[in-house]
Protein backbone atom coordinates (compact mmCIF):
# COMPACT_ATOMS: atom_id res chain seq x y z
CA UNK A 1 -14.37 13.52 -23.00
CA UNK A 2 -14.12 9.60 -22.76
CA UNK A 3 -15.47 6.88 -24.42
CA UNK A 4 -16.57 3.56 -23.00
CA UNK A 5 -18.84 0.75 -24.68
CA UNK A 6 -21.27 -1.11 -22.59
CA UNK A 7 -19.67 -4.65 -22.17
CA UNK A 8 -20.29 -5.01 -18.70
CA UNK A 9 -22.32 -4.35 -15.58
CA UNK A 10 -19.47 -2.51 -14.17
CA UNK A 11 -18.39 -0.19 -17.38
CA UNK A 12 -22.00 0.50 -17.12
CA UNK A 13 -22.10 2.11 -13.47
CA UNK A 14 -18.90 3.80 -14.36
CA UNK A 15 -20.24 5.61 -16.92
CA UNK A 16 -23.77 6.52 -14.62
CA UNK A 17 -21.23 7.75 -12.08
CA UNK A 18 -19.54 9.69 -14.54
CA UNK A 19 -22.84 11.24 -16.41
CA UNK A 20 -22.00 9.72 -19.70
CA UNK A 21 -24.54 9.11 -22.39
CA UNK A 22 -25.37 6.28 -24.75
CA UNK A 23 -25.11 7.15 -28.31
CA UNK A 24 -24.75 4.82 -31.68
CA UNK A 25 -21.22 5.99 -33.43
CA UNK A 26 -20.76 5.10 -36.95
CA UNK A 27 -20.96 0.80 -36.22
CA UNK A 28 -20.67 1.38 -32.90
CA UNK A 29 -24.59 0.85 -31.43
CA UNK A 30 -24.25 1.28 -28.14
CA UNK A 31 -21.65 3.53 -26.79
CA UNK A 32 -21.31 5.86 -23.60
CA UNK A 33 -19.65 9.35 -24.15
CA UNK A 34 -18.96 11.37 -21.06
CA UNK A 35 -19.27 15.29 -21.06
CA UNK A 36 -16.70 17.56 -22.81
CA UNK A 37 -14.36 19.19 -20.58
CA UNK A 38 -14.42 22.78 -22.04
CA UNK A 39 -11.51 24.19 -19.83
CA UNK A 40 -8.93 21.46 -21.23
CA UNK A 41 -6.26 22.81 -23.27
CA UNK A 42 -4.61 20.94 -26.10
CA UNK A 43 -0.87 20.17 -25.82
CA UNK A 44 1.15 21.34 -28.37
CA UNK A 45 1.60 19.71 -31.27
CA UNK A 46 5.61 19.21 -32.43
CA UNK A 47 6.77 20.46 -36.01
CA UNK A 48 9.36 17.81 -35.53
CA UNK A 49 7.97 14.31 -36.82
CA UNK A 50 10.98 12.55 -34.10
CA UNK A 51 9.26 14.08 -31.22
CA UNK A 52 5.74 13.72 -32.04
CA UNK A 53 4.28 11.85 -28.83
CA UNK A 54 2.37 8.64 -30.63
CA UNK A 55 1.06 7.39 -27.12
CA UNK A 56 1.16 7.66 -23.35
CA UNK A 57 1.84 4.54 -21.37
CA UNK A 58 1.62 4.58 -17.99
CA UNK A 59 4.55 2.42 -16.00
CA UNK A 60 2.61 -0.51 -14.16
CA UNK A 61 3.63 0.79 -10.55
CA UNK A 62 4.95 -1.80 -9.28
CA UNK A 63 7.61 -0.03 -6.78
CA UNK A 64 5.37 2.82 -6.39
CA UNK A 65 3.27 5.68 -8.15
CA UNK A 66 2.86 4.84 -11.69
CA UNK A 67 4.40 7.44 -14.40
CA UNK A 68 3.32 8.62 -18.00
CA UNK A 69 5.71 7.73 -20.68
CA UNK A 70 5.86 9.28 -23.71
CA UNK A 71 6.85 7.61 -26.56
CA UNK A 72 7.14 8.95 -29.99
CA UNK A 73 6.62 7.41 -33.35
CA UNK A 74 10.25 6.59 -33.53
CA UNK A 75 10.25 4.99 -30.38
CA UNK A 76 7.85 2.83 -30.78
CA UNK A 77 8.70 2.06 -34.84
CA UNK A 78 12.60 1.46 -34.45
CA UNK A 79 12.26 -1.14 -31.02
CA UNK A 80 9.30 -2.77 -32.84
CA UNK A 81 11.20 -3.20 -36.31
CA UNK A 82 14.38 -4.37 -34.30
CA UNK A 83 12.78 -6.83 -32.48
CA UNK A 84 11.03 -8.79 -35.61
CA UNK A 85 14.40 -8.41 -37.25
CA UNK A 86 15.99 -10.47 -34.02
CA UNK A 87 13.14 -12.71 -34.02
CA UNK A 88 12.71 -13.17 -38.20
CA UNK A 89 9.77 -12.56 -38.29
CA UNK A 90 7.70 -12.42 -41.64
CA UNK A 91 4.05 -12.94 -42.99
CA UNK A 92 3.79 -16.61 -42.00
CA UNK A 93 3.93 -15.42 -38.61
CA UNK A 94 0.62 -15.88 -36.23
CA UNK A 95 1.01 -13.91 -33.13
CA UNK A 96 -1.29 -14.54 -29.98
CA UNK A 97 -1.07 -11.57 -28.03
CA UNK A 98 -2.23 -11.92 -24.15
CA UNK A 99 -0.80 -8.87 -22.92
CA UNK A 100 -2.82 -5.70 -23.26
CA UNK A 101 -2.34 -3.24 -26.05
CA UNK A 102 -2.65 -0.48 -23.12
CA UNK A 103 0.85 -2.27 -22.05
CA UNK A 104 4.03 -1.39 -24.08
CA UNK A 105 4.71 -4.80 -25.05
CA UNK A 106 1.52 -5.83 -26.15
CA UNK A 107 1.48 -2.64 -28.53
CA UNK A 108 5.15 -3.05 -29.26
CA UNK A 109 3.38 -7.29 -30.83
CA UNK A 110 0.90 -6.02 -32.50
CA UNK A 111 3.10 -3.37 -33.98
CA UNK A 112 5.55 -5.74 -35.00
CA UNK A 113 3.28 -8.23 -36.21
CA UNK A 114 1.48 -6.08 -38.50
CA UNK A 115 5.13 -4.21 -39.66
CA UNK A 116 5.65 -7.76 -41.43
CA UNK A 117 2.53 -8.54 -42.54
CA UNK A 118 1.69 -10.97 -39.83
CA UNK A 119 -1.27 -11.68 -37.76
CA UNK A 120 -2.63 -10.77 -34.55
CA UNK A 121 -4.77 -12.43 -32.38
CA UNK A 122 -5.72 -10.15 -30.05
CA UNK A 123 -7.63 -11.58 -26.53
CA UNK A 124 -9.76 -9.34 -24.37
CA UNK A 125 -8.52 -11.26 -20.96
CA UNK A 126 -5.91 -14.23 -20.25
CA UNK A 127 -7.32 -17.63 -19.76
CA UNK A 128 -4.88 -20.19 -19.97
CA UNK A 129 -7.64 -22.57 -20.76
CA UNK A 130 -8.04 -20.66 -23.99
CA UNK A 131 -4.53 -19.81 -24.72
CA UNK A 132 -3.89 -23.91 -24.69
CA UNK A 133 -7.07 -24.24 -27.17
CA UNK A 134 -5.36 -21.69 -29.67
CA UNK A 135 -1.76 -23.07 -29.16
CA UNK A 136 -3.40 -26.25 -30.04
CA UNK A 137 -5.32 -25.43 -32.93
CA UNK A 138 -5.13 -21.78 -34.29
CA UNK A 139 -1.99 -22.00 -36.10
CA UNK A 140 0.15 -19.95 -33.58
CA UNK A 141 3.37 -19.15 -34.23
CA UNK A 142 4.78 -17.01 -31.31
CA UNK A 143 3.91 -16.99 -27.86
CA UNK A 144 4.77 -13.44 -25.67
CA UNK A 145 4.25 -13.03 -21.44
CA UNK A 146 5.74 -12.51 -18.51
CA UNK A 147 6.82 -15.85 -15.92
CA UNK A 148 3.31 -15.16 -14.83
CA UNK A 149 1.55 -16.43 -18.10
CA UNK A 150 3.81 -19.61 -18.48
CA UNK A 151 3.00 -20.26 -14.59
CA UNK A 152 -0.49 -20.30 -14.98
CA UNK A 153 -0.30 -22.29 -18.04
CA UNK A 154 1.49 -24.83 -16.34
CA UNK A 155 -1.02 -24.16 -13.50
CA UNK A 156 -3.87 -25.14 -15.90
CA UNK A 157 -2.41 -28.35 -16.93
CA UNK A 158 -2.07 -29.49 -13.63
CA UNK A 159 -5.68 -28.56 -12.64
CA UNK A 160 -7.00 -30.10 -15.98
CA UNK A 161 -5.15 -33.52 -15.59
CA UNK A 162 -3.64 -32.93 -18.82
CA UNK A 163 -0.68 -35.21 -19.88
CA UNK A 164 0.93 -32.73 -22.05
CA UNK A 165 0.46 -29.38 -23.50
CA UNK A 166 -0.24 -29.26 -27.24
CA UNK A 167 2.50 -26.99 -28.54
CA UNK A 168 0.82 -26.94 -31.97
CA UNK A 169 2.51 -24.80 -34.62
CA UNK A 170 4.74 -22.71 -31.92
CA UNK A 171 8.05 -22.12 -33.70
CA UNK A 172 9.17 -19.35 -30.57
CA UNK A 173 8.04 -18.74 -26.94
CA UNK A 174 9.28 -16.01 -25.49
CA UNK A 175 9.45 -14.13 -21.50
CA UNK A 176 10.40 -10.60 -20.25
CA UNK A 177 8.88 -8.40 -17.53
CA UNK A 178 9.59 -10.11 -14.22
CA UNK A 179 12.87 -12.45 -13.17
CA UNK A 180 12.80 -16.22 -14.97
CA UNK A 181 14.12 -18.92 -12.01
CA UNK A 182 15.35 -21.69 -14.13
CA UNK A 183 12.62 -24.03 -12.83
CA UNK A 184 10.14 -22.71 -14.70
CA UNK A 185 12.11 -21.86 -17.75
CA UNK A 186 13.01 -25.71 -17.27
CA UNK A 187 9.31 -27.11 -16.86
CA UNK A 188 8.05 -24.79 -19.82
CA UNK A 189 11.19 -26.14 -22.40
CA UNK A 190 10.03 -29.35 -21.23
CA UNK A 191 6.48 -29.47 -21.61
CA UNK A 192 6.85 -27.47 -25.60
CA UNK A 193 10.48 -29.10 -27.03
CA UNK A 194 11.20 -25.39 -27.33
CA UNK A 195 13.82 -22.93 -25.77
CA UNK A 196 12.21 -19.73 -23.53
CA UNK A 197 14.04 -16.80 -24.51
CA UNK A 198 14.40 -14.73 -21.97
CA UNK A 199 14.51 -10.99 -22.87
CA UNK A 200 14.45 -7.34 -20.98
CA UNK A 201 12.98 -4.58 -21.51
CA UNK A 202 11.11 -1.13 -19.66
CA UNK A 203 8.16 1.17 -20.75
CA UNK A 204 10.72 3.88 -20.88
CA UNK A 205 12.94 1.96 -24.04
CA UNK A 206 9.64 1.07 -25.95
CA UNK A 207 10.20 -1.64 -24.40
CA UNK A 208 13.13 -3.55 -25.89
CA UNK A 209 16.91 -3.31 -24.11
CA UNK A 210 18.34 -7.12 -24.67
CA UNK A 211 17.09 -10.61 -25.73
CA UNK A 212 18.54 -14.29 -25.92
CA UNK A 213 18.42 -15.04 -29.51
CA UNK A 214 15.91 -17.98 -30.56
CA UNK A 215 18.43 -20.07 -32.42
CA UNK A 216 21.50 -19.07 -29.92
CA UNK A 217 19.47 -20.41 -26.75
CA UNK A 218 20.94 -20.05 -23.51
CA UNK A 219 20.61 -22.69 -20.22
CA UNK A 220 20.96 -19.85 -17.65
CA UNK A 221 18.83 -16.57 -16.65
CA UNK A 222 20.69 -14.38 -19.15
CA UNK A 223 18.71 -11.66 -20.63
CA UNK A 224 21.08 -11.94 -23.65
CA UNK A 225 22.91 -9.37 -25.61
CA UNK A 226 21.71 -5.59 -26.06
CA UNK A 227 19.60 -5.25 -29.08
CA UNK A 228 21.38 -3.69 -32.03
CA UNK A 229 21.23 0.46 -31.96
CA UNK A 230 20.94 0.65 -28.19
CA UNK A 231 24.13 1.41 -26.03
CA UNK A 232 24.41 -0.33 -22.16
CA UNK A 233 26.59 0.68 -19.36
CA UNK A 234 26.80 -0.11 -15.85
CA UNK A 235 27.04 2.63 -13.09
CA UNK A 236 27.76 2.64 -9.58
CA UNK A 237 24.67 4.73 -7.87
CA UNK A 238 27.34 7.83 -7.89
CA UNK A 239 27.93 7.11 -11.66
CA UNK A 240 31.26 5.18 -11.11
CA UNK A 241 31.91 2.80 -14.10
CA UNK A 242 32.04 -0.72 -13.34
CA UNK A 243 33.99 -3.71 -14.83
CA UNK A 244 32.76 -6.67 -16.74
CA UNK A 245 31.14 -9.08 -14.15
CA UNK A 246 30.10 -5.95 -11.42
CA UNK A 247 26.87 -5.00 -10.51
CA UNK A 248 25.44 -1.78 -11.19
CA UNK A 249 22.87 0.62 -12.30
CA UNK A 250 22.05 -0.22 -16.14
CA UNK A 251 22.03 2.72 -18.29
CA UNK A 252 21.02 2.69 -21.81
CA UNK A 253 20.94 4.98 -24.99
CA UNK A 254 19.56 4.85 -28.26
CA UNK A 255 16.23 5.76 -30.41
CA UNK A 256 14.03 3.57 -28.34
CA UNK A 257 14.32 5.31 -25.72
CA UNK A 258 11.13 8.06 -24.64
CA UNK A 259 11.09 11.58 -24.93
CA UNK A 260 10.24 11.91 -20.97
CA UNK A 261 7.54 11.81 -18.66
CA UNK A 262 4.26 13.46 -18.97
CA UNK A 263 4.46 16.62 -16.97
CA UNK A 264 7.16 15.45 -14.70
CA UNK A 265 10.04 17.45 -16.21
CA UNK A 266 11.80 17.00 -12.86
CA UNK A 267 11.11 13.36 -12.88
CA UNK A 268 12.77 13.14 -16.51
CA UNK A 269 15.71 15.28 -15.29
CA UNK A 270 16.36 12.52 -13.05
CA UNK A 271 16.38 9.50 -14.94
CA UNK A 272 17.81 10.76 -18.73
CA UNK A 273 21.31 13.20 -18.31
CA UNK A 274 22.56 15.53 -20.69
CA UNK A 275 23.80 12.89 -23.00
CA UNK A 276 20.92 10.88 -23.35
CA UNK A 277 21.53 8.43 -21.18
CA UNK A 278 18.74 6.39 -19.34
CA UNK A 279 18.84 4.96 -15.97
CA UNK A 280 16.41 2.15 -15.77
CA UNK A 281 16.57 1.81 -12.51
CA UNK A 282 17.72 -2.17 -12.51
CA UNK A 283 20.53 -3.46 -10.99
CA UNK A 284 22.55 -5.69 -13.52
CA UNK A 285 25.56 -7.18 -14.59
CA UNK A 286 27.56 -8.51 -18.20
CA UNK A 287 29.51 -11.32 -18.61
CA UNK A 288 31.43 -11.05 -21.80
CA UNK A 289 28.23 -9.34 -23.99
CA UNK A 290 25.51 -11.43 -22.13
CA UNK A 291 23.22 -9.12 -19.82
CA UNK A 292 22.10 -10.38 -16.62
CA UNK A 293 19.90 -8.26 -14.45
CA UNK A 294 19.80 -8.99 -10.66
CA UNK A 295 16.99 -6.70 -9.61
CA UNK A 296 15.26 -3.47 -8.86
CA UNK A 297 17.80 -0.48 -7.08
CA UNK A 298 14.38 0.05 -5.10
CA UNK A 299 13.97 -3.57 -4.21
CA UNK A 300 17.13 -4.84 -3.33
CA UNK A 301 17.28 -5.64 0.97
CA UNK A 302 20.66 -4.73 3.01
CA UNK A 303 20.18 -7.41 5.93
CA UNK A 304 22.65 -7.15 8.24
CA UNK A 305 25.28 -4.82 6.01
CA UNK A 306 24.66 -7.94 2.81
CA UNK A 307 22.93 -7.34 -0.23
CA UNK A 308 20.01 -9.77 -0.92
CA UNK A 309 18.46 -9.37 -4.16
CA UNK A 310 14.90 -10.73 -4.21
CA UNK A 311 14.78 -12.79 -7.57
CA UNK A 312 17.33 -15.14 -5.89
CA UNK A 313 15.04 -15.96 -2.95
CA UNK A 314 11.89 -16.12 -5.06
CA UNK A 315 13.44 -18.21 -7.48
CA UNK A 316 14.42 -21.12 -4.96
CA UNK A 317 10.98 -20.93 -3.50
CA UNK A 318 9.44 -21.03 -7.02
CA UNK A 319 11.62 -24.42 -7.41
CA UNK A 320 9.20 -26.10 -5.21
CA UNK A 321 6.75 -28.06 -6.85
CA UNK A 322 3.54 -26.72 -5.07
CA UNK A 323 4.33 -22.93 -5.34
CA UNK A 324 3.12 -21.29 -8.63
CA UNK A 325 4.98 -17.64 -7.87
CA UNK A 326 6.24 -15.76 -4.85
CA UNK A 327 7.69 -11.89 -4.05
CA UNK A 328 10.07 -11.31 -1.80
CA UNK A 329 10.28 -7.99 0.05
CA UNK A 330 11.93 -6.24 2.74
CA UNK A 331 10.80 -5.22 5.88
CA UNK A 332 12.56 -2.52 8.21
CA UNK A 333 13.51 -3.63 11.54
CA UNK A 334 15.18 -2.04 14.69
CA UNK A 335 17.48 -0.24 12.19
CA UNK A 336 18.04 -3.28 9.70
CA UNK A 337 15.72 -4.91 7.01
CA UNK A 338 14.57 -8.21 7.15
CA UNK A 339 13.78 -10.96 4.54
CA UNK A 340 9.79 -11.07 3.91
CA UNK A 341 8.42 -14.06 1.35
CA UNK A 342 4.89 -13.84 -0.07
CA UNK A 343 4.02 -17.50 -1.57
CA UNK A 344 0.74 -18.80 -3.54
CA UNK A 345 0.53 -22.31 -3.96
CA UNK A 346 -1.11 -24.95 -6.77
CA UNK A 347 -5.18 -24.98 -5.28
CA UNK A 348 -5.83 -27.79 -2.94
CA UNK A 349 -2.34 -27.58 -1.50
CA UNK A 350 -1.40 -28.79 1.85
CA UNK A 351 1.82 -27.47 2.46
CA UNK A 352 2.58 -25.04 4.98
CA UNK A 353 4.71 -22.37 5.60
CA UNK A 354 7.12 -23.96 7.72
CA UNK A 355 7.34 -26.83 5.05
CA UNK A 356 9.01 -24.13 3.04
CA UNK A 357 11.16 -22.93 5.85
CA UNK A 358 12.56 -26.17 5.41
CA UNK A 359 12.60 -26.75 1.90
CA UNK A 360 15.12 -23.38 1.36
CA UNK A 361 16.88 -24.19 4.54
CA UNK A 362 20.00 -25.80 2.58
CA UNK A 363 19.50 -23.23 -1.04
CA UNK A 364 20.04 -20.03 0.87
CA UNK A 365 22.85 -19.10 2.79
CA UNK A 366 21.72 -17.83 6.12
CA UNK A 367 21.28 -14.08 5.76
CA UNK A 368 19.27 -14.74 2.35
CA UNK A 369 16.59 -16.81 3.90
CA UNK A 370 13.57 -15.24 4.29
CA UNK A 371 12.41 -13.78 8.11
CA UNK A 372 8.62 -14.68 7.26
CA UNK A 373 6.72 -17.00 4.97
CA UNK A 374 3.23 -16.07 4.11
CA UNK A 375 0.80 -17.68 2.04
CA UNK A 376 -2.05 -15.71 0.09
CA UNK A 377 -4.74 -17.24 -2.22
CA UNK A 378 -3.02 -14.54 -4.86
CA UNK A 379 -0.77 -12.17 -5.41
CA UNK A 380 -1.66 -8.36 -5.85
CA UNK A 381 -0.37 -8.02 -9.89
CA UNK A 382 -0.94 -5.86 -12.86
CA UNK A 383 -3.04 -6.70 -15.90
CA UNK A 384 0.06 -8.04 -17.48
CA UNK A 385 1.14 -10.68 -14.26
CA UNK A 386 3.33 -8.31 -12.90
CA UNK A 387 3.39 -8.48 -8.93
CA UNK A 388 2.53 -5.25 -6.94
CA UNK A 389 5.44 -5.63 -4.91
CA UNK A 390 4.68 -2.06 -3.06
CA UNK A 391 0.92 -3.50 -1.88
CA UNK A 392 2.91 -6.44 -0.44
CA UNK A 393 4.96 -4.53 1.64
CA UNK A 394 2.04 -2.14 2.77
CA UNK A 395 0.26 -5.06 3.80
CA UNK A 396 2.79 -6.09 6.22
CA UNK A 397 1.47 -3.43 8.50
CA UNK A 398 -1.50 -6.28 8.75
CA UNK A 399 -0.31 -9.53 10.53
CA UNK A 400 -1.52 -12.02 7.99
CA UNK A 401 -3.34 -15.71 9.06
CA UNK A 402 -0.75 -18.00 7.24
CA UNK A 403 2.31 -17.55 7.61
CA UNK A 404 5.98 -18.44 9.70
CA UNK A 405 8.58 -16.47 11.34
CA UNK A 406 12.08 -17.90 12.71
């Protein structure tokens, strides 16, 4: 069975096409409940409270086919509590939550926000017209996205002919889900008189791994120290220990972290061992107790026997002034892999691929430097921001209109 209310011309076919009916529930006047499915079987219900499953999140699929994580009550309670502990959070606190609830960090907010007594301002959609509007005048206290959200903001401005961004009541803006280049964490301190604390975090952890500490602000792309309760350790891909300052696999214990995959027992086999330890999949590195992470295992290109990790390349070619994101992915070639950049730019823009060519020319050593420029209107992305790096790649099987090769 499945519910959907009528809010659109589109939830409307859906439910025709499924054979759902409209029906008034309780305040609910208009709502469209599909057929019962008579052959499901519940699953089992644990006598353990610990590993209870409290919801199923689905990883965004960004490197491939997306998974169902279970998290328990504990999961979700002990990352949400820690977090509002790092961020001291209390009642005053006005939270404006643009990331979707169906998305473990927006349920992670609005757990945390209502664990203190705070509020939540929950938005159907994100409009960064209407996210300045409540910055300026709602009251809000803490700002949550990905790169994606502050990008767009910044986007907005520009488009608007705004001077400056009211930063209103904002006492903490904070960024996780995607790699921070320090130009935007630069513009965005700039334009709010605020530091961006970068954090890190997967669906699998519920979500929270590491954060840079609001009143211990950091000038580089640190992801800051592991939260407190959570072990980290870096692995070769063979499980070799590594030394302070090596890159690695990240692994990770603690309560945060989920009971497994829905009906992929094989698939949890190969990410949590005996002991409880998770590999996330990330390649990353500590300095001292600050986490860095350098990128996705799944991601990372071996040009020419060198390792080029993506978020370098994308973050010089998000330094330019006219590019509002970019992805870099590789591309296999005559038994190598090759450097492929996906750019959108600021609307109206005249610059051209080979502009950009020469723009990175002197940032990026030689073997870093990207094969192929090619501009799209937008990039593929999740409801969070999140680029569909996998879609990218696929579409390289298509030889775009605009775009450069050297």
């Amino acid at each position: 069975m499945f519910f959907t209310s009528l809010v659109s011309k589109e939830t409307a076919a859906h439910a025709s096409r499924c054979g759902a009916e409209g029906r008034q529930l309780g305040p609910f006047k208009q709502i469209d409940v599909g057929p019962l499915n008579e052959t499901t079987v519940a699953e089992p219900v644990e006598t353990d409270p610990a590993k209870q499953v409290a919801v199923l999140i689905y990883t965004s699929g960004t490197t491939g086919s997306p998974k169902g994580v279970m998290l328990t009550h504990d999961n979700l309670l002990i990352s949400a509590k820690t977090t509002a502990l790092f961020r001291r959070m209390d009642a005053t606190d006005k939270v404006h939550i643009i990331l979707p609830i169906s998305h473990i960090v927006g349920i992670s907010l609005l757990i945390m926000t209502l664990m203190v007594g705070g509020t939540a301002r929950l938005v159907s959609k994100y409009d960064p017209a209407v996210l300045a509007k409540a910055i300026a005048e709602e009251g809000i206290t803490i700002l949550n996205g990905v790169p994606a959200t502050y990008q767009r903001l910044l986007e907005y401005k520009a488009v608007a002919g705004l001077t400056r961004l009211d930063r209103g009541s904002l006492r903490l803006i904070a960024v996780a889900g995607a790699p921070l280049d320090l130009a935007l964490k630069s513009r965005v301190e700039q334009e709010f008189d605020l530091p961006l604390s970068n954090g890190y975090g997967i669906t699998e952890c519920s979500p929270g791994i590491s954060g840079v500490r609001f009143d211990a602000p950091r000038a580089d792309q640190a992801v800051g120290t592991v939260l407190p309760g959570i072990e980290a350790r870096v692995r070769t891909i063979d499980g070799t220990p590594l030394a302070n300052g090596e890159v690695g696999e990240l692994h990770v214990r603690g309560r945060n972290v989920m009971r497994g995959y829905y009906r992929a027992p094989d698939l949890t086999a190969k990410v949590i061992d005996s002991e409880g330890w998770f590999n996330t999949g990330d390649l990353a590195r500590f300095e001292g107790d600050c986490l860095y992470i350098v990128g996705r295992t799944k991601e990372m290109i071996i040009r020419s026997g060198f390792n080029v990790y993506p978020a370098e390349v994308e973050a010089v070619l998000n330094s330019h002034r006219d590019v509002v994101q970019s992805a870099v992915v590789g591309r296999s070639v005559d038994g190598n892999e090759e450097v492929v950049a996906f750019v959108q730019l600021l609307g109206g823009s005249k610059v051209k691929p080979s502009d950009l060519m020469t723009y990175i020319k002197s940032q990026l050593t030689s073997y870093k430097r990207p094969s192929e420029i090619i501009v799209l209107d937008c990039l593929p992305a999740t409801s969070t921001g999140k680029i569909l790096k996998h879609k990218l790649a696929e579409s390289l099987q298509i030889k775009p209109e605009r775009s450069v090769r050297v």
